[in-house]
C-alpha atoms as a PDB file:
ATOM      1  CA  UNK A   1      19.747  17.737  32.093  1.00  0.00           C
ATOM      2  CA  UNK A   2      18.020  16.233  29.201  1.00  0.00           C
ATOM      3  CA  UNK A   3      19.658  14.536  26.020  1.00  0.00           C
ATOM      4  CA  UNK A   4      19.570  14.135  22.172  1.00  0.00           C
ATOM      5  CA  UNK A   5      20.362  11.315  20.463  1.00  0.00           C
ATOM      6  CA  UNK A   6      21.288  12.165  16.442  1.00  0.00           C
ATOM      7  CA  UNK A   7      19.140   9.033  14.570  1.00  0.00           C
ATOM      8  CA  UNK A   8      18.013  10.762  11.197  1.00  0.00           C
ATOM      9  CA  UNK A   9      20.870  10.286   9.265  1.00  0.00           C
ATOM     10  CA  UNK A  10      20.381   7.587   6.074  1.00  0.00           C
ATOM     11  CA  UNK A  11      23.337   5.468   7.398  1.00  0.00           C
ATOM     12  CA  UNK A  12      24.483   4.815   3.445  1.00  0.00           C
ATOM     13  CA  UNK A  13      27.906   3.443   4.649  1.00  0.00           C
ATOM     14  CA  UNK A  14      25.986   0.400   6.890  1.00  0.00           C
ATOM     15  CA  UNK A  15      23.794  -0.720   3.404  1.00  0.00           C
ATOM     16  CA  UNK A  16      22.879  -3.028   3.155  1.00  0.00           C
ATOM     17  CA  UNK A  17      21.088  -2.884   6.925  1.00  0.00           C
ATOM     18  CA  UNK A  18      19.862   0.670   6.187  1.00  0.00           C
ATOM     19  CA  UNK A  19      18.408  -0.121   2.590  1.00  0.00           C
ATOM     20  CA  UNK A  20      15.629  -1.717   4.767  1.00  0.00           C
ATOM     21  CA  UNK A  21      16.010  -0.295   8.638  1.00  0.00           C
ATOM     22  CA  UNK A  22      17.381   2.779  10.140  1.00  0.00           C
ATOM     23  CA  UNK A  23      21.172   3.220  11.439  1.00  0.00           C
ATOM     24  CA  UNK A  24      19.724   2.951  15.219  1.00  0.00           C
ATOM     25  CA  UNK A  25      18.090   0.002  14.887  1.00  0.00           C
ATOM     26  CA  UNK A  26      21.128  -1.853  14.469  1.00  0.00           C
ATOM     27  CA  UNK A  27      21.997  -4.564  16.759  1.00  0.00           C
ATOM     28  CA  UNK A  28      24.976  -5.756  18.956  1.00  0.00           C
ATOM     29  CA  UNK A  29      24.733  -8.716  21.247  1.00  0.00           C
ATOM     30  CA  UNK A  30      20.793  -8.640  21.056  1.00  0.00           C
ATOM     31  CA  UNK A  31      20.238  -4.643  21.856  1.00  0.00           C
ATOM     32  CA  UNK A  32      19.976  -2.085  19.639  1.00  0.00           C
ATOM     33  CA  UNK A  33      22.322   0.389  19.166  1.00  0.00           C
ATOM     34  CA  UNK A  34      19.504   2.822  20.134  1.00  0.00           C
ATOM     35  CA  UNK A  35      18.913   0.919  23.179  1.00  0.00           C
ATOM     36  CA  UNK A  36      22.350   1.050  24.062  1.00  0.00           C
ATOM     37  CA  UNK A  37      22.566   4.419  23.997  1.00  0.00           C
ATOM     38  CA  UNK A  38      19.812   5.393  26.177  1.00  0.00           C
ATOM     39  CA  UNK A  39      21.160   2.883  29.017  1.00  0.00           C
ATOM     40  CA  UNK A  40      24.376   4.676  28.623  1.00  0.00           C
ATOM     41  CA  UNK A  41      22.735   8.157  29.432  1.00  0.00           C
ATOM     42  CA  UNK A  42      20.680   6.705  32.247  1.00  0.00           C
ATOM     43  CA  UNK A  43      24.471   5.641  33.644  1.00  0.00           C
ATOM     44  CA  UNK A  44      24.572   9.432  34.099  1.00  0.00           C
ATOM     45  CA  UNK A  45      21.228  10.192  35.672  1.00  0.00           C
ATOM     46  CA  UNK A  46      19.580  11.408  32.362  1.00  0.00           C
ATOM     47  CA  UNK A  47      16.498  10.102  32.373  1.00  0.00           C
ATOM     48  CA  UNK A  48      14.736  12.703  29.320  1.00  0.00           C
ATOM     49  CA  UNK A  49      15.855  11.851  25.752  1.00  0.00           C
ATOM     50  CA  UNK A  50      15.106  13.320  22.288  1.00  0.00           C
ATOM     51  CA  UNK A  51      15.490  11.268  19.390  1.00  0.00           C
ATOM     52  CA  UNK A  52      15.222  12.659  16.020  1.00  0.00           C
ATOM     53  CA  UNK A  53      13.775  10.477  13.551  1.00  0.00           C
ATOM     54  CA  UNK A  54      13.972  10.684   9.057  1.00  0.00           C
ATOM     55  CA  UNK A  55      15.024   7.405   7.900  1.00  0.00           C
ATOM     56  CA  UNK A  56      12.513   4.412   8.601  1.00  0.00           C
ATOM     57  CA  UNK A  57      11.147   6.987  11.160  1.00  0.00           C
ATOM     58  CA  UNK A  58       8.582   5.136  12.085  1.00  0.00           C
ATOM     59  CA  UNK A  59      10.472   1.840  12.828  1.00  0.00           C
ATOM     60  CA  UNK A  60      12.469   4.226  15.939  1.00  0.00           C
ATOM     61  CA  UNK A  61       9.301   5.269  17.064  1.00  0.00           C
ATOM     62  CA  UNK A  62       7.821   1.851  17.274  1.00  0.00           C
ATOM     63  CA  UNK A  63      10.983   0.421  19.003  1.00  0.00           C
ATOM     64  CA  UNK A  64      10.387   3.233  21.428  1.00  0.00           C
ATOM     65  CA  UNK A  65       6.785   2.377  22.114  1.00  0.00           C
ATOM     66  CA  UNK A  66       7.213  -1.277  22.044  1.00  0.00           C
ATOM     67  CA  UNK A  67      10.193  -0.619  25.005  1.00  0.00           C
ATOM     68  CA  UNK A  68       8.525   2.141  26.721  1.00  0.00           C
ATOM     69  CA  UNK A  69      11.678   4.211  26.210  1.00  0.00           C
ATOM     70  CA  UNK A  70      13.811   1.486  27.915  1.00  0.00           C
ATOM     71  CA  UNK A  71      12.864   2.945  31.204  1.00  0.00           C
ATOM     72  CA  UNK A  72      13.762   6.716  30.320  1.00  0.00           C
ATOM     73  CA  UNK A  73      11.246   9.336  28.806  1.00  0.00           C
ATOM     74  CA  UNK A  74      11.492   9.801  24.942  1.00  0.00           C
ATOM     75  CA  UNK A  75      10.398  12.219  22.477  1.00  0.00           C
ATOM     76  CA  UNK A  76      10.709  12.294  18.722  1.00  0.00           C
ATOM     77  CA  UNK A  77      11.671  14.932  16.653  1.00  0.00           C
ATOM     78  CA  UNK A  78      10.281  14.723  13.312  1.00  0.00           C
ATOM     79  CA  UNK A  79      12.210  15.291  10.593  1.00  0.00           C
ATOM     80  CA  UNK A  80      10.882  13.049   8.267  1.00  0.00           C
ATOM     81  CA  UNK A  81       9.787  16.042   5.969  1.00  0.00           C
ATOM     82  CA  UNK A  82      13.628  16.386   5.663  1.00  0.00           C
ATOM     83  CA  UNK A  83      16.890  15.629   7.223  1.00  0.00           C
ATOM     84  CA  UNK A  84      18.289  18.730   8.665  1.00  0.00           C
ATOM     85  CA  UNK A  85      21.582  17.799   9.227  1.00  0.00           C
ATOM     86  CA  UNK A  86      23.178  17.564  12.795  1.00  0.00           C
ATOM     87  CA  UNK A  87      23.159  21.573  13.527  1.00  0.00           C
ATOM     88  CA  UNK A  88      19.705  21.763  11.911  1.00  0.00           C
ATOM     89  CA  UNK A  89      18.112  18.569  13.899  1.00  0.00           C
ATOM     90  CA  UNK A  90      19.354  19.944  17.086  1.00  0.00           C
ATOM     91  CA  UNK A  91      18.218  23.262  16.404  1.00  0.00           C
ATOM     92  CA  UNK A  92      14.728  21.768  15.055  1.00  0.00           C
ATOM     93  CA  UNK A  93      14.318  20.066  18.632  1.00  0.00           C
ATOM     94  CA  UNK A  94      14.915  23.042  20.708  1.00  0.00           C
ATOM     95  CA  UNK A  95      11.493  23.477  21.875  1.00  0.00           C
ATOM     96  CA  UNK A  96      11.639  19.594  23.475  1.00  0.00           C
ATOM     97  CA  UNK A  97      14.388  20.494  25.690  1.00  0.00           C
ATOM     98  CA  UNK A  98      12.329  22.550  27.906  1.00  0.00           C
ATOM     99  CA  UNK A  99      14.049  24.587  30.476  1.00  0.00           C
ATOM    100  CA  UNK A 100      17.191  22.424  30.705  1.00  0.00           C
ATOM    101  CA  UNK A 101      20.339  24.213  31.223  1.00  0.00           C
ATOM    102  CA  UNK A 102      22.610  21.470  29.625  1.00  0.00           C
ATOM    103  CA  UNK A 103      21.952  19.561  26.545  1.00  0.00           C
ATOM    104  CA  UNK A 104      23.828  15.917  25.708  1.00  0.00           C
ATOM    105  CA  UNK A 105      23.740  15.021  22.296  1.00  0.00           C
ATOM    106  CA  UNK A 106      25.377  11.976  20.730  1.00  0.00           C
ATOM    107  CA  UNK A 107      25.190  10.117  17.445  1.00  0.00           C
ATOM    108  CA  UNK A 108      23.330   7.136  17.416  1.00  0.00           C
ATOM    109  CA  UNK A 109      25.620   5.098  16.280  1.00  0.00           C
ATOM    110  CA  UNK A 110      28.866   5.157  18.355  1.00  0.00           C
ATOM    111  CA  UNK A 111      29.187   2.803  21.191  1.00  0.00           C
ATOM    112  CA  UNK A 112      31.416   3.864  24.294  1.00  0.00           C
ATOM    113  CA  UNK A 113      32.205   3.910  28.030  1.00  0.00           C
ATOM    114  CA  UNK A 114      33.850   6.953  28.464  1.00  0.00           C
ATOM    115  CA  UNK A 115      32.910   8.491  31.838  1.00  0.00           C
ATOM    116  CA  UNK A 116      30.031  10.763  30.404  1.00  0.00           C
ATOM    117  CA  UNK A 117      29.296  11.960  34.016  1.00  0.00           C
ATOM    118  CA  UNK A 118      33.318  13.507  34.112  1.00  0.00           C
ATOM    119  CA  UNK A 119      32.628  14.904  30.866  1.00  0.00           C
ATOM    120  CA  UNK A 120      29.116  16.970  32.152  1.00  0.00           C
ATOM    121  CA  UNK A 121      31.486  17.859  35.470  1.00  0.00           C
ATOM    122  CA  UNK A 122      34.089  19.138  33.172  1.00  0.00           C
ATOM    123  CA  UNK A 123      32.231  20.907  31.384  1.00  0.00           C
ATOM    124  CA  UNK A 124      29.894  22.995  34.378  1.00  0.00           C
ATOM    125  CA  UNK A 125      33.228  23.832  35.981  1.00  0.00           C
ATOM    126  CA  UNK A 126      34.902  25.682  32.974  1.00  0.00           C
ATOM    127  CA  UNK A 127      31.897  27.142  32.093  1.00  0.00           C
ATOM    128  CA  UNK A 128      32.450  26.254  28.919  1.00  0.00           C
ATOM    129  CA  UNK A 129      29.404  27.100  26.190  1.00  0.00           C
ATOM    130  CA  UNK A 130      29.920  23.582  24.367  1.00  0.00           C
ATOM    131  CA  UNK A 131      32.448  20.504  25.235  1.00  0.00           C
ATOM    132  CA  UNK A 132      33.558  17.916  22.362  1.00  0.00           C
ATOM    133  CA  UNK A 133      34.837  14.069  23.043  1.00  0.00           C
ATOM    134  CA  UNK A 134      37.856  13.966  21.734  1.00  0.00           C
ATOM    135  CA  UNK A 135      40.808  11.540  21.141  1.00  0.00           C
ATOM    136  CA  UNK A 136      43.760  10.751  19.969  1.00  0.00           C
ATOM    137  CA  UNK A 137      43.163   7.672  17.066  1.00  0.00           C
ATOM    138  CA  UNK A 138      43.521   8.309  13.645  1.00  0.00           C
ATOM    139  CA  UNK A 139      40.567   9.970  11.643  1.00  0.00           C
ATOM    140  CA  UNK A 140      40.429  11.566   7.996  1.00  0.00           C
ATOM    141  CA  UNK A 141      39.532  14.715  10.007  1.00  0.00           C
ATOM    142  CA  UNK A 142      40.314  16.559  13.493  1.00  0.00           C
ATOM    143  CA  UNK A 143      39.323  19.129  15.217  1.00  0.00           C
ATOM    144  CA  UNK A 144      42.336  21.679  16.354  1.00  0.00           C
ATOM    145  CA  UNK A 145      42.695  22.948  19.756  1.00  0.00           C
ATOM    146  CA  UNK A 146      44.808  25.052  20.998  1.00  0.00           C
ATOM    147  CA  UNK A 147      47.281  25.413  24.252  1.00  0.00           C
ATOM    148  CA  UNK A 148      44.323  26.347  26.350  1.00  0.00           C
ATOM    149  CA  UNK A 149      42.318  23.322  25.295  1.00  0.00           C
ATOM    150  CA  UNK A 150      40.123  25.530  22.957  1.00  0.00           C
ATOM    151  CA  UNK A 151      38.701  24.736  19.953  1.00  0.00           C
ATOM    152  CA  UNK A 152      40.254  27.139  17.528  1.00  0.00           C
ATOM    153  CA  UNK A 153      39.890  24.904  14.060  1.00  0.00           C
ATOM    154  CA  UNK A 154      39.152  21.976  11.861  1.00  0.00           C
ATOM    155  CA  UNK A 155      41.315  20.040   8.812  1.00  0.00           C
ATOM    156  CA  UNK A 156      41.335  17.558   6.841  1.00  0.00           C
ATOM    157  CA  UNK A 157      44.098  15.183   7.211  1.00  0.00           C
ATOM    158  CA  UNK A 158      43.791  13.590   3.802  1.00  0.00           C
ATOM    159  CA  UNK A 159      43.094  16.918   1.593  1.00  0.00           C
ATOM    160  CA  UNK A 160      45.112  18.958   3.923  1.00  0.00           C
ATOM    161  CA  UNK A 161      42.194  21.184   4.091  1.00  0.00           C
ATOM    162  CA  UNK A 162      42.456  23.397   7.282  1.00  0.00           C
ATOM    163  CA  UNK A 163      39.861  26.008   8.819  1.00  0.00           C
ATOM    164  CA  UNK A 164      41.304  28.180  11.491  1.00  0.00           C
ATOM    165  CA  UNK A 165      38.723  31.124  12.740  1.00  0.00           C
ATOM    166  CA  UNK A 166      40.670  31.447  16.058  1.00  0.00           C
ATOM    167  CA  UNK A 167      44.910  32.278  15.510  1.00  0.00           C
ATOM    168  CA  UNK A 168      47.055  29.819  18.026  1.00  0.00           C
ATOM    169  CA  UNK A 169      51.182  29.349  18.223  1.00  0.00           C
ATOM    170  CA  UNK A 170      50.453  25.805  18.085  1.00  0.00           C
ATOM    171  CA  UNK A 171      47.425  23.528  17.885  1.00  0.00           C
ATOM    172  CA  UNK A 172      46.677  19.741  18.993  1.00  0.00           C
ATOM    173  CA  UNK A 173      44.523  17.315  16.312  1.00  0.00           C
ATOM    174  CA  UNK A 174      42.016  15.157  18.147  1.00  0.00           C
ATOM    175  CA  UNK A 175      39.144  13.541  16.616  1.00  0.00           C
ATOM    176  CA  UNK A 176      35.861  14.031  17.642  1.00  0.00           C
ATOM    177  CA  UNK A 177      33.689  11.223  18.870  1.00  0.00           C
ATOM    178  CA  UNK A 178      30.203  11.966  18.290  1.00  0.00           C
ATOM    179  CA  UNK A 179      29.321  13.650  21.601  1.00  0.00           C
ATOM    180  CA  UNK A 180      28.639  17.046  23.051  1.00  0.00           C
ATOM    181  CA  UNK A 181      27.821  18.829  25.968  1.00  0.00           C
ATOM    182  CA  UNK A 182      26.404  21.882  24.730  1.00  0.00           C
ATOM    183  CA  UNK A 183      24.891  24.705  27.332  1.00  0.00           C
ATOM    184  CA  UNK A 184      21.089  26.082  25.983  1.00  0.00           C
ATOM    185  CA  UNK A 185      22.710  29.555  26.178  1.00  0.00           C
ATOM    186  CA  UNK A 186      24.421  28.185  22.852  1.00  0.00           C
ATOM    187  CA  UNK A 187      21.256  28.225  21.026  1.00  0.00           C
ATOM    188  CA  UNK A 188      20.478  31.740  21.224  1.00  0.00           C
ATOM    189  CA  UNK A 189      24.015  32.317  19.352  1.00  0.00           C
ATOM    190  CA  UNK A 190      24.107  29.551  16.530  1.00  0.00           C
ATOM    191  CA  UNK A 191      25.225  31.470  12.910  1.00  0.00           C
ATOM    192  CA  UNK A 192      22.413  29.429  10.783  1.00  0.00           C
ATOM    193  CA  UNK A 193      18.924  27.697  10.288  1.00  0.00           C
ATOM    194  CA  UNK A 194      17.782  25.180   7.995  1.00  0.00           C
ATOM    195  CA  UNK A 195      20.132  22.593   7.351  1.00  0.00           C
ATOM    196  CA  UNK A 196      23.274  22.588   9.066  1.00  0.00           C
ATOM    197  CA  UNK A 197      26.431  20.637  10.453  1.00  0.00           C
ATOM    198  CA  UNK A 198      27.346  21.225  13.936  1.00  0.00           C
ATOM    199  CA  UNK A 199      30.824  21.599  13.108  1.00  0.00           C
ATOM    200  CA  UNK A 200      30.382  24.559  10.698  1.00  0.00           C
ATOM    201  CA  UNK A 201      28.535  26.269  13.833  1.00  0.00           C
ATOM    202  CA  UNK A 202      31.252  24.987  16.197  1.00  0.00           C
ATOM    203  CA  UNK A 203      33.855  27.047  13.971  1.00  0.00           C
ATOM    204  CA  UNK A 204      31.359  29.804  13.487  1.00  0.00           C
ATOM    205  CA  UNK A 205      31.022  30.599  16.819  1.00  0.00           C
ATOM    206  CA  UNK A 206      34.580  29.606  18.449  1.00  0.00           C
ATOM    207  CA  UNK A 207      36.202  33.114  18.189  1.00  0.00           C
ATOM    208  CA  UNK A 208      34.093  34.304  20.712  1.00  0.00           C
ATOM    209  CA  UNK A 209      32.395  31.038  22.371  1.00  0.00           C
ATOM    210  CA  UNK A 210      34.595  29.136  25.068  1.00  0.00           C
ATOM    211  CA  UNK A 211      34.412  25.746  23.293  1.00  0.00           C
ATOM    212  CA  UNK A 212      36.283  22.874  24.763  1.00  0.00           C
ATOM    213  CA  UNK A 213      37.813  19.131  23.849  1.00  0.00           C
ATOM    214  CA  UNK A 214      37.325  16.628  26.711  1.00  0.00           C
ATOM    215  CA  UNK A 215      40.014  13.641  26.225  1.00  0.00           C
ATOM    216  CA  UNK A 216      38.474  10.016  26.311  1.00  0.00           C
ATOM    217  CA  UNK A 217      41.556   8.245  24.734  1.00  0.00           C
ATOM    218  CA  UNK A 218      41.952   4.743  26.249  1.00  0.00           C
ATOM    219  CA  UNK A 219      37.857   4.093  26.994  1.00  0.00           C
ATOM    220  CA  UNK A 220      36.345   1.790  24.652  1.00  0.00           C
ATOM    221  CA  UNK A 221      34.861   3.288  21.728  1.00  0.00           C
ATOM    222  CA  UNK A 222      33.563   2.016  18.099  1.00  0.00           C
ATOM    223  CA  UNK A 223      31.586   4.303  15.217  1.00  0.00           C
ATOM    224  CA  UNK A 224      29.673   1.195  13.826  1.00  0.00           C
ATOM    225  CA  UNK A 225      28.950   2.919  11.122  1.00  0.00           C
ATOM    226  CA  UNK A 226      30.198   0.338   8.462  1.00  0.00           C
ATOM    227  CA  UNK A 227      28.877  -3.649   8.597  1.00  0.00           C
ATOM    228  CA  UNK A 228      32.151  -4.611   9.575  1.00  0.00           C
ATOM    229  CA  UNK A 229      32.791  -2.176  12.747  1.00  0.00           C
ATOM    230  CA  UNK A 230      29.005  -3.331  13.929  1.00  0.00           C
ATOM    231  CA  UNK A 231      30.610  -6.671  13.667  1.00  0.00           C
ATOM    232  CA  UNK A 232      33.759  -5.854  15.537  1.00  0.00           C
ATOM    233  CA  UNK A 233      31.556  -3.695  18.316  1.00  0.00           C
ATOM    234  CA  UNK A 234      29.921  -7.313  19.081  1.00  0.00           C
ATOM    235  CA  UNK A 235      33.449  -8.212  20.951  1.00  0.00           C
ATOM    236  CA  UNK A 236      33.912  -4.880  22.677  1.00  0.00           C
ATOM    237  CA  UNK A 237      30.069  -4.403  24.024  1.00  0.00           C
ATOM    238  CA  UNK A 238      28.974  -7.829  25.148  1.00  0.00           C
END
């Protein structure tokens, strides 16, 4: 089992931190969210963790030397010649992961304690090619799953915008938290290359890909992606 953490992005909505440092790098109760993040995975025996670096790369990869990967092994992707998106960074990296079967991948900067080992379990036993965190709190946009807990579409709650590749009777919103299990047969099958979102790939590929949600309503979580949620994420991550 290895991992990915997603730490290119520019992080324009946490300015003015970012105008000077990247996204990862921010800090909550004296640890970085970065930091963070790679404790969390260790919580579920992975130990191997790709990080892929644009924005102030080379602040991530000195925080990784300085820290000795916080006790876990870490590689950098560089994307630094240009940020390929989340699709198109995890695609980039596929020749780090090696001969792992399963693939993590989170964004760098959410914060949570949702039972990541439940959600690997989950997702071996269904045999399911990717698995989503899901929940049930309010977001601009959801993904749509169906009565068989399968991913079957995307909308936008505010435009009303609605992609549906896979027909259901009835569908269930849940908004996605930033974290997949994905299986490396996946990678073999993904529609595009370059630059990419995940979730374009997701719907892509859902017609004929088993791609689950995995429920983590109730466990703390916080996308500290504004100044004011890294604030707030200081009182629910001490």
């Amino acid at each position: 089992m290895i991992a990915m953490i997603l730490a290119a992005g520019l992080g324009t909505r946490l300015k003015p931190f970012t105008d000077h440092h990247p996204k990862a790098l921010a800090v909550v109760n004296g640890k970085t969210v970065l930091q963070r993040n790679v404790e969390y995975l260790q919580q579920a025996g992975i130990r191997r963790v790709v990080v892929n670096v644009h924005h102030f790369a080379e602040q991530i990869i000195d925080a990784v030397e300085a820290s000795q990967g916080w006790g876990s092994e870490v590689l950098i992707s560089d994307e630094r010649a240009e940020v390929l998106e989340t699709g198109g960074g995890i695609q980039h990296a596929i020749p780090l992961f090696g001969d792992a079967a399963q693939l993590v991948v989170m964004n760098a900067d959410i914060l949570t304690d949702m039972n990541l080992s439940a959600m690997i379990r989950e997702h071996q036993e269904n045999g399911a090619a990717a698995t989503l965190a899901v929940t049930d709190r309010t977001s601009s946009r959801c993904f749509l799953f169906n009565e068989e807990n399968r991913l079957c579409g995307w909308r936008n709650r505010n435009s009303g915008e609605t992609r549906q590749p896979l027909p259901a009777s009835s569908v269930t919103e849940k908004a996605f938290s930033g974290i997949h299990v994905i299986h490396e047969n996946i990678f073999r099958h993904l529609p595009f290359t370059g630059k990419f979102s995940m979730v374009d790939a997701y719907l892509a590929m859902c017609p004929t890909h088993r791609i689950q949600g995995f429920d983590h309503s109730g466990c703390r979580f916080i996308d500290i992606g504004t100044m004011e949620k890294l604030e707030k994420a200081s009182h629910l991550f001490p």
